[in-house]
Protein backbone atom coordinates (compact mmCIF):
# COMPACT_ATOMS: atom_id res chain seq x y z
CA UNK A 1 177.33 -169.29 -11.59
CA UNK A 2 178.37 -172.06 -9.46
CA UNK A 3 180.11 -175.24 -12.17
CA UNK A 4 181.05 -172.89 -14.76
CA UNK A 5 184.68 -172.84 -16.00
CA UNK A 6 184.30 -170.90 -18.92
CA UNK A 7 181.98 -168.42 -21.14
CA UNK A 8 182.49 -166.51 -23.58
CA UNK A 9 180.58 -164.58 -26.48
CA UNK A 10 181.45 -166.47 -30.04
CA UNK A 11 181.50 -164.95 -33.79
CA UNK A 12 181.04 -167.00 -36.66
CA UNK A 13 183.79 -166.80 -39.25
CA UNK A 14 183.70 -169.32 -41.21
CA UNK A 15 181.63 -172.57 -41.89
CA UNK A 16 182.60 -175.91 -43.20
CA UNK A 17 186.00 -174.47 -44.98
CA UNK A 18 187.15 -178.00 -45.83
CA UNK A 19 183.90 -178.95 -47.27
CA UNK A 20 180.81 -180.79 -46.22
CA UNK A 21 181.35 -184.32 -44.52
CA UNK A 22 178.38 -185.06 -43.14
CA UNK A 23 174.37 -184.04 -44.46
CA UNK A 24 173.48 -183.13 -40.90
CA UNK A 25 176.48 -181.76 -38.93
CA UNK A 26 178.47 -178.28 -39.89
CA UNK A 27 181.92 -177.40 -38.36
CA UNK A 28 181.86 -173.65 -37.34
CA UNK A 29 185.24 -171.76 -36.81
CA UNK A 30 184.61 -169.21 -34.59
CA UNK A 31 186.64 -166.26 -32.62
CA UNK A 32 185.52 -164.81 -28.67
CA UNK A 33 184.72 -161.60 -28.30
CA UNK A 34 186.49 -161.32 -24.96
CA UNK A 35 189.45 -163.33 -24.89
CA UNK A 36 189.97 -163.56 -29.20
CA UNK A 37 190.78 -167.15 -28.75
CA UNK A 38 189.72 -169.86 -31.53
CA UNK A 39 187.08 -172.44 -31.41
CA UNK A 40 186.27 -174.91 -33.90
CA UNK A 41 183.26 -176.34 -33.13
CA UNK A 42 180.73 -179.59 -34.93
CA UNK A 43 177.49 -178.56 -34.14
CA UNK A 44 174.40 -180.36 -35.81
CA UNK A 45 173.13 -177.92 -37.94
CA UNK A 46 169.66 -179.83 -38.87
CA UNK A 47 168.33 -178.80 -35.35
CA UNK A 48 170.47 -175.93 -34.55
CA UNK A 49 171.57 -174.36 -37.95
CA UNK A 50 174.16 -171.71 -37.75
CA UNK A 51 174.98 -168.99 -40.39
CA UNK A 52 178.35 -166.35 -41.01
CA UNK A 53 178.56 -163.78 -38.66
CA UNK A 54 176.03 -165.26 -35.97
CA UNK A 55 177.28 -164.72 -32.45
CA UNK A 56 176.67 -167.66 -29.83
CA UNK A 57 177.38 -167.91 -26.34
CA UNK A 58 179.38 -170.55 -25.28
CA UNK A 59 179.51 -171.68 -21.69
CA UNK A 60 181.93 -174.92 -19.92
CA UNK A 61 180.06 -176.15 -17.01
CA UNK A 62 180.98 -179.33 -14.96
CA UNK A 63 177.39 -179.59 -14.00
CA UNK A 64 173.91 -178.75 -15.79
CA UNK A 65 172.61 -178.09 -12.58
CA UNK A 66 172.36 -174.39 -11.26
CA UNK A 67 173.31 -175.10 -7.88
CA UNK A 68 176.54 -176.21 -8.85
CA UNK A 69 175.58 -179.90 -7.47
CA UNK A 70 176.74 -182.79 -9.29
CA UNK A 71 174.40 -184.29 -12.03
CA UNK A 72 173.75 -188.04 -12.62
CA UNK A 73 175.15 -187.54 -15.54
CA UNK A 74 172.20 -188.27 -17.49
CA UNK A 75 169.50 -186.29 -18.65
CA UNK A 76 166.31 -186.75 -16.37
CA UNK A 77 162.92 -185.10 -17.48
CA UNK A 78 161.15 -185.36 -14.25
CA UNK A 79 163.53 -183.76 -12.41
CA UNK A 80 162.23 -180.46 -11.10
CA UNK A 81 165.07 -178.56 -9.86
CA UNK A 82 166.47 -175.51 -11.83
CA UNK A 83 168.30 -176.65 -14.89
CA UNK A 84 171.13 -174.44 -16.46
CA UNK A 85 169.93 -176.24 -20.20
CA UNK A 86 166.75 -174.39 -19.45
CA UNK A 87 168.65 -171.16 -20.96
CA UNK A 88 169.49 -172.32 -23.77
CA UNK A 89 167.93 -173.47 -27.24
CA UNK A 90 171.08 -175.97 -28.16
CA UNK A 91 173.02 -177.75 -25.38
CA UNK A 92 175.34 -180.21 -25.80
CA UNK A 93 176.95 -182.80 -23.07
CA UNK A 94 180.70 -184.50 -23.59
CA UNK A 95 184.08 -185.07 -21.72
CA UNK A 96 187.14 -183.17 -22.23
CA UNK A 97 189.37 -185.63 -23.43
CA UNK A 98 192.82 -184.55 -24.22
CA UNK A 99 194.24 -181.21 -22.95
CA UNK A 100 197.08 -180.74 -25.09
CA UNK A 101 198.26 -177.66 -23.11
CA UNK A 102 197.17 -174.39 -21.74
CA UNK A 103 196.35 -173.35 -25.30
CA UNK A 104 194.33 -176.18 -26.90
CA UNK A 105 191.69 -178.11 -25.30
CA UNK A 106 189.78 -181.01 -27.11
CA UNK A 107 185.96 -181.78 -26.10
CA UNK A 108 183.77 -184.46 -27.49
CA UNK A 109 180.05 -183.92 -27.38
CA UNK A 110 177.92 -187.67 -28.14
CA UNK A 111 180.47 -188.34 -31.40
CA UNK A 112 181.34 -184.53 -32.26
CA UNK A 113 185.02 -183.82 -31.07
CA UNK A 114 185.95 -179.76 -30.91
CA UNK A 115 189.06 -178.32 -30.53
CA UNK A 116 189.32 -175.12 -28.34
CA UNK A 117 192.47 -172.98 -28.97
């Protein structure tokens, strides 16, 4: 797929180990199936809740769109051309921010900030 830097197959291990901040929003700490590397991920689990043991795919993309093109970087719903969200039932958009070095990455997704290990 043309835009994506990463995917991976992700196992839930634990949720919210240091407790409950926020009504609406779990963190999930998670292990890949292929590479066994550790995610820790905020996910809002109103709309997308998430349970031990549940496997997700996670995919890195510079680009929602399926041609590998650039987005506007906002979300347009009357544009018609193929859309990698389409694929998906929970997509978030963000920036990496801080790449601390080749073994921890830090994303932040509209307010939620993940660390990537």
């Amino acid at each position: 797929m043309a835009g994506v830097l990463f995917e991976d197959i992700f196992n839930v291990k634990d949720i919210d180990p240091e407790g409950k901040k926020f009504d609406r929003c779990s963190r999930l700490h998670c292990e890949s199936e292929s590479f066994k590397m550790d995610l820790i991920l905020d996910i809002n689990s109103w709309i997308y809740p998430m349970e031990l043991g549940d496997k997700f795919r996670l995919v890195l993309a510079t680009t929602l769109r399926e041609n590998g093109y650039p987005d506007g970087g906002e979300w347009n719903p009357l544009e018609t051309e193929g859309n990698r969200a389409d694929s998906f039932e929970y997509v978030m958009s963000g920036k990496v921010y801080r790449i601390l070095d080749l073994t921890c990455l830090n994303l932040s997704f509209s307010g939620n900030n993940s660390a990537d290990q």
